[in-house]
Protein backbone atom coordinates (compact mmCIF):
# COMPACT_ATOMS: atom_id res chain seq x y z
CA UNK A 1 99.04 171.00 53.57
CA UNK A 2 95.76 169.70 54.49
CA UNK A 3 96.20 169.37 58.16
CA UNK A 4 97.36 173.56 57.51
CA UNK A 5 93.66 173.77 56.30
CA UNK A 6 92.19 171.83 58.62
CA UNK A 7 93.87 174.07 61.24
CA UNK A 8 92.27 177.18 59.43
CA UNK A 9 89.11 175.66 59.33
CA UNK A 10 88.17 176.06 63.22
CA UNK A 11 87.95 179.81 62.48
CA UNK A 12 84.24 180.97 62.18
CA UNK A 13 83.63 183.12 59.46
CA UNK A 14 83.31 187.03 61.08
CA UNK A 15 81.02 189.79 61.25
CA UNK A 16 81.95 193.44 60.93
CA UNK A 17 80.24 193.41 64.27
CA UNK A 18 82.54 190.38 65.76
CA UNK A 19 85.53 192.31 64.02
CA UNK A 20 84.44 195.35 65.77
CA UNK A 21 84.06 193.92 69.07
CA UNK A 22 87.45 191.63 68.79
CA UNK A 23 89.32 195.23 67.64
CA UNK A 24 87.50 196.80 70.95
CA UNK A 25 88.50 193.92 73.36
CA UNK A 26 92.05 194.35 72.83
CA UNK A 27 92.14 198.48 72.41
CA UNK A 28 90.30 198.41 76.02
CA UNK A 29 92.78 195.73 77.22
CA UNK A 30 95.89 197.87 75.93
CA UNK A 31 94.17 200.98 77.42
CA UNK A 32 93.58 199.08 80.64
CA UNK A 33 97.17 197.48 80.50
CA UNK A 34 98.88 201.26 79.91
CA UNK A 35 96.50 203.12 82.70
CA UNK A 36 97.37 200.82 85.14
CA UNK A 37 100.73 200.62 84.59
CA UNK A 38 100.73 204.16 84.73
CA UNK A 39 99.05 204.75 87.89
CA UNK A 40 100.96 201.36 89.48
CA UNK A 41 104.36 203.88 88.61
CA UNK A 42 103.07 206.92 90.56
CA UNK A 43 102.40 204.73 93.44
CA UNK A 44 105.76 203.50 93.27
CA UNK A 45 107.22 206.50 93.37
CA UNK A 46 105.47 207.88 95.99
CA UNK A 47 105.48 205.23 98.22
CA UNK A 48 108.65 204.10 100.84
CA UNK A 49 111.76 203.30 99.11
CA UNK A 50 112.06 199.57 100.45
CA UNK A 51 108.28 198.70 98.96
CA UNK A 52 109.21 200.43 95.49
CA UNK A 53 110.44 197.19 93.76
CA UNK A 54 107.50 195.00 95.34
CA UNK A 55 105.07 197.44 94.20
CA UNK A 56 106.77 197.67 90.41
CA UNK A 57 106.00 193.95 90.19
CA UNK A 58 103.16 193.82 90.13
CA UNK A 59 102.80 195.55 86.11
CA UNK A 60 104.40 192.37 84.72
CA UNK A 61 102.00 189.97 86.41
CA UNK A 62 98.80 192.29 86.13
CA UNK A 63 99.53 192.47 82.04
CA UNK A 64 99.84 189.07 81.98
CA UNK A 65 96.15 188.47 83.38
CA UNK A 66 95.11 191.06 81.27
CA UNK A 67 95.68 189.04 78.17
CA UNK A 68 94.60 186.08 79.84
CA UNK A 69 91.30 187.63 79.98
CA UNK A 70 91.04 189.27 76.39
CA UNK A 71 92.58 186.31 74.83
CA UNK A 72 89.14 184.73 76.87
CA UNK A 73 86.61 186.88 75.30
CA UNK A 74 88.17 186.32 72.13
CA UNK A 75 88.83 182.93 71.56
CA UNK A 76 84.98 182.05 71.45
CA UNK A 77 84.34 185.18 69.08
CA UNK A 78 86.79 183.59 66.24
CA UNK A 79 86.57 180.09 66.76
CA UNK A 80 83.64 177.60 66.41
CA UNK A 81 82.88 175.83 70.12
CA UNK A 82 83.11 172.39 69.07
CA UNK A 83 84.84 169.36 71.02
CA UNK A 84 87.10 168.92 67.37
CA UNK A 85 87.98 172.52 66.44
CA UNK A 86 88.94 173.30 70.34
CA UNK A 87 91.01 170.23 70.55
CA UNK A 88 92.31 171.29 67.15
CA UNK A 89 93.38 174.58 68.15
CA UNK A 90 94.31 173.12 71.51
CA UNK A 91 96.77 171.01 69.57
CA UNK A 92 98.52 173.98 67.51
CA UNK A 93 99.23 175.75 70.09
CA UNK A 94 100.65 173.24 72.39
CA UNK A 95 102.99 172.81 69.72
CA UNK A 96 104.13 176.23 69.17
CA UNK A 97 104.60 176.11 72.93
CA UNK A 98 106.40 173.23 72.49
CA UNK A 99 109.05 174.66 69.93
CA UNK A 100 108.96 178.19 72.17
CA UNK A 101 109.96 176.58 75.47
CA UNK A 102 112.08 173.74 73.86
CA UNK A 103 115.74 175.89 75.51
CA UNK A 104 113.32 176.04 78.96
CA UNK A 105 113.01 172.71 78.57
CA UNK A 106 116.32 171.70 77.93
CA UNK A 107 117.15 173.51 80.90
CA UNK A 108 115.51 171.36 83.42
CA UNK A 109 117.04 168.19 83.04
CA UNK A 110 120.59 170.15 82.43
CA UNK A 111 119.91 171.21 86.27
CA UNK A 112 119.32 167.99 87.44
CA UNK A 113 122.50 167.05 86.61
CA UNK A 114 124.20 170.19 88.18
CA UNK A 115 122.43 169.19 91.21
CA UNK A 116 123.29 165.69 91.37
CA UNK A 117 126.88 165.95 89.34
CA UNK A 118 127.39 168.82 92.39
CA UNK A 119 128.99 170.83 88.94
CA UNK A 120 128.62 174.05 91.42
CA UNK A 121 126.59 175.05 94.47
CA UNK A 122 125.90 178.24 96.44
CA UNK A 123 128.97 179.90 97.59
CA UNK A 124 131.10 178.73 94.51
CA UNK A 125 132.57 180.96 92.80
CA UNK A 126 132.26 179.91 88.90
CA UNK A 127 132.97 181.43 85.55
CA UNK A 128 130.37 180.47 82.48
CA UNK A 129 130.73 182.33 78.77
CA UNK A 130 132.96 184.96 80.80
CA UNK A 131 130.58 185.66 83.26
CA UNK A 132 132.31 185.31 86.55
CA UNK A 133 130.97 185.66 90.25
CA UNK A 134 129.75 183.75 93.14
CA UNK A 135 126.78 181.36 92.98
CA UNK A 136 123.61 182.70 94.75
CA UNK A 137 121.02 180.36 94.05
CA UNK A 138 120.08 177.12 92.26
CA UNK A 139 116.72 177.23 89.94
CA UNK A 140 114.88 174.85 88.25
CA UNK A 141 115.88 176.59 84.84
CA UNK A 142 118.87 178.60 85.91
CA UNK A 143 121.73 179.69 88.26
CA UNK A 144 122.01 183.00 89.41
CA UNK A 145 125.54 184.54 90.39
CA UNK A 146 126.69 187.98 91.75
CA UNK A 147 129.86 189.35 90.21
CA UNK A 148 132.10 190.86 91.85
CA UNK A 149 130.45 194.61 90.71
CA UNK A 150 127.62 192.81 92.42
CA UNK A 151 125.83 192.65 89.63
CA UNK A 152 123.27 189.61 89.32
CA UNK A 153 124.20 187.08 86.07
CA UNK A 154 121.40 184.60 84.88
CA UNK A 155 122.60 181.99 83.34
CA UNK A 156 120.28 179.08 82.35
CA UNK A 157 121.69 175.07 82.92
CA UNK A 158 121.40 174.71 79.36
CA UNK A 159 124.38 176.06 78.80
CA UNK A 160 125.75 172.93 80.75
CA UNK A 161 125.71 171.01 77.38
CA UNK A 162 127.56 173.80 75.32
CA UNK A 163 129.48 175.70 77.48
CA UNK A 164 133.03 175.20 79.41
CA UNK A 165 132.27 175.89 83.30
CA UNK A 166 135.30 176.96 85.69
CA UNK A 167 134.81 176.15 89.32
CA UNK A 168 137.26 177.83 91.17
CA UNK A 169 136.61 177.29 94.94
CA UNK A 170 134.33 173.51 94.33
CA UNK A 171 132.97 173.72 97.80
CA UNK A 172 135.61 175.20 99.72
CA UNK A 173 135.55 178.46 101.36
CA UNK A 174 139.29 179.17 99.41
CA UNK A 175 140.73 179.41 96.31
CA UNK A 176 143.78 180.24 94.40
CA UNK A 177 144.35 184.18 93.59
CA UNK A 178 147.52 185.24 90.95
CA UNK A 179 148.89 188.26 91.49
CA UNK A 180 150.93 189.42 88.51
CA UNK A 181 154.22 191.65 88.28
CA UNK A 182 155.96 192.81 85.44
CA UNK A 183 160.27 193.57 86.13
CA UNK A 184 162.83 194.60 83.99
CA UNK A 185 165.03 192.10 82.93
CA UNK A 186 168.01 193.34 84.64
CA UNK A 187 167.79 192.38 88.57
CA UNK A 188 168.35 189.83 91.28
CA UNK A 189 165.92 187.51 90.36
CA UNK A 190 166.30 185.24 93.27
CA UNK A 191 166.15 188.20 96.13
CA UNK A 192 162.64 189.74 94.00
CA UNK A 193 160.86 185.88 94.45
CA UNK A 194 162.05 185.61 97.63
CA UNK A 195 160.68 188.84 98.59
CA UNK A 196 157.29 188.40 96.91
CA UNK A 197 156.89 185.35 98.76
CA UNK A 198 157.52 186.97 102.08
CA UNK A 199 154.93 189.58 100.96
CA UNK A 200 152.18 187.04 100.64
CA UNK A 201 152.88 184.41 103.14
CA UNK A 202 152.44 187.51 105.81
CA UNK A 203 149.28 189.27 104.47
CA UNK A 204 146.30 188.52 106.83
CA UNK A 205 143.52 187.60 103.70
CA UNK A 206 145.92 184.34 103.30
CA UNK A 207 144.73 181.14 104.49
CA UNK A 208 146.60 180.25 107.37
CA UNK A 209 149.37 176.85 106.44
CA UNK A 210 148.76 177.47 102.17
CA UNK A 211 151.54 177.29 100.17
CA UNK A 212 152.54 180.25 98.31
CA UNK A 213 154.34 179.74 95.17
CA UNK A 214 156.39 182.54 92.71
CA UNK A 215 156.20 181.57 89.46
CA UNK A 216 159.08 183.40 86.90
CA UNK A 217 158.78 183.66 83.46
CA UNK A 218 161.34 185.52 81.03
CA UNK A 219 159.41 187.45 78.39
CA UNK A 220 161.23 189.55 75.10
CA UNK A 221 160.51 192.88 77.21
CA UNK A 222 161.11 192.03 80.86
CA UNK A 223 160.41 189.21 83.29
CA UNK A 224 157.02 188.28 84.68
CA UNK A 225 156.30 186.98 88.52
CA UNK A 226 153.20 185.52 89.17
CA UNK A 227 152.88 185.56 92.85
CA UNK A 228 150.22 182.19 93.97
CA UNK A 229 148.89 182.55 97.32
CA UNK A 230 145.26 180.51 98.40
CA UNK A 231 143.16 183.27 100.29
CA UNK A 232 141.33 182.38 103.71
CA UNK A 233 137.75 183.22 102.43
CA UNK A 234 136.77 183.30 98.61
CA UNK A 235 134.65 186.57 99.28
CA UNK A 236 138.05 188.90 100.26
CA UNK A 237 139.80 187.57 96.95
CA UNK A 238 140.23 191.25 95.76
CA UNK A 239 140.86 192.80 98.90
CA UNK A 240 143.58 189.87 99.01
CA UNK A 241 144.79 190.62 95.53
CA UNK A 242 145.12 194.05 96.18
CA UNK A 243 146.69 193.76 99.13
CA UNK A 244 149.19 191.86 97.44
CA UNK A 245 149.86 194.22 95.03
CA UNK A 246 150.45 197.32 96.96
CA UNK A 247 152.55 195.33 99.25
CA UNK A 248 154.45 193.51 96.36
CA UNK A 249 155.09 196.86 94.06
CA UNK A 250 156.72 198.90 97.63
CA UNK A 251 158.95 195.46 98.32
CA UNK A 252 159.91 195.52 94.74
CA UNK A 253 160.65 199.62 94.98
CA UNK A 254 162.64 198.79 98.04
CA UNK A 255 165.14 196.30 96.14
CA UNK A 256 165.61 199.45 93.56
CA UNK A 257 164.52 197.39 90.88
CA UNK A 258 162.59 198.57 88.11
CA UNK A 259 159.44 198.12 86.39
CA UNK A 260 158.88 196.55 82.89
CA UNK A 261 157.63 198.96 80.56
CA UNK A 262 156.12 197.22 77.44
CA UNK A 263 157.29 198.97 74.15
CA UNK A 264 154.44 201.13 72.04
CA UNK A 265 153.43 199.76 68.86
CA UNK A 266 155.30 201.54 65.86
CA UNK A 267 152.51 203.35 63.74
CA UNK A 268 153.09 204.66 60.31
């Protein structure tokens, strides 16, 4: 409780003109902050599509220097310049730093270990609290990954310590890809995996000398094939899944054997 006082103490006691000037510092720094950003949009907009993005940057980083500076002019105003109430204020906010960045942090030494446990690395394709997609870069704090709607994931390394990570290609170029078909239970079981299997070991996404494996399971409303194949490069996994499909459901068509339908939930 005392140190809480002691804390207070470093404020000076304030004017109504030091009030007035600390209430003008930041209504011209918000002003300043909102005009520029303002004008730094209309340049944007007007200038050449591949500079638009460089230019928008710029807001984030000029706000930020903006309360740099007010924070500057203000800091003396409230506080009493002595060595013991600036190293006292010094000290109270280091610590509620300290608490704010303790996940940042955390995050450093949980990338160390990616790096040197090799967990993933650019090119792998990895899945992390459902997130999947192929690793772009390696940060200090995080890992950034590009699903396959090419949309960018960040996804900090502290969730190394809480969080299940699937690797699916660990440093190769390949990896496995399922493609799923659902039959009706009445049909030549052996002639459909046969088929299957012909269909993948000749599509051109597979890497060359992979095995490809037809997995059969018997369900209460039809049978399921799950048709393993390893494609040749991790990037064409959809194309290869797809290709796989199409090719599998005509094959299947061809035999005259029918689709599972899965039965419709009764509703009252």
């Amino acid at each position: 409780m005392n140190q809480n006082l002691d804390t207070w103490n470093v404020l000076r006691p304030l004017s109504r003109w030091d009030m007035l000037t600390v209430l003008a510092v930041l209504l011209l720094a918000s002003f300043i902050a909102f005009l520029f950003r303002r004008i730094v949009r209309r340049l944007a907009e007007k200038a050449p599509s591949r500079l638009r993005l460089l230019i928008l940057r710029i807001i984030p980083i000029t706000r930020f220097l903006i309360g740099i500076t007010a924070a500057v002019i203000i800091v003396p105003i409230v506080v009493e310049p002595t060595f013991q109430d600036i190293a006292a204020l010094l000290a109270s906010v280091a610590l509620a730093l300290a608490f704010a960045l303790k996940d940042y942090v955390s995050s450093l030494p949980a990338g160390l270990a990616t790096v040197l446990e090799n967990t993933y690395q650019p090119g792998d394709w990895i899945e992390v609290d459902g997130a999947y997609g192929e690793v772009k870069s390696i940060e200090a704090r995080a890992v950034r990954i590009a699903t396959p709607d090419d949309t960018e994931v960040i996804i900090p390394h502290s969730r190394l310590w809480t969080s299940s990570i699937f690797n699916a290609t660990s440093g190769s170029r390949s990896l496995l890809c399922v493609a799923d078909f659902y039959l009706h239970p009445d049909h030549d079981a052996l002639a459909a995996s046969q088929r299957l299997k012909e269909i993948a070991q000749s599509s051109t996404f597979r890497k060359p000398n992979s095995p490809v494996t037809v997995i059969v399971l018997e369900k209460p409303w039809g049978t399921h094939y799950r048709l393993k194949a390893y494609v040749n490069e991790s990037r064409e996994q959809f194309l290869f899944l797809t290709d796989l499909t199409i090719r599998g459901k005509e094959a299947i068509r061809a035999l005259g054997i029918r689709f599972a339908q899965a039965p419709y939930a009764e509703t009252k």
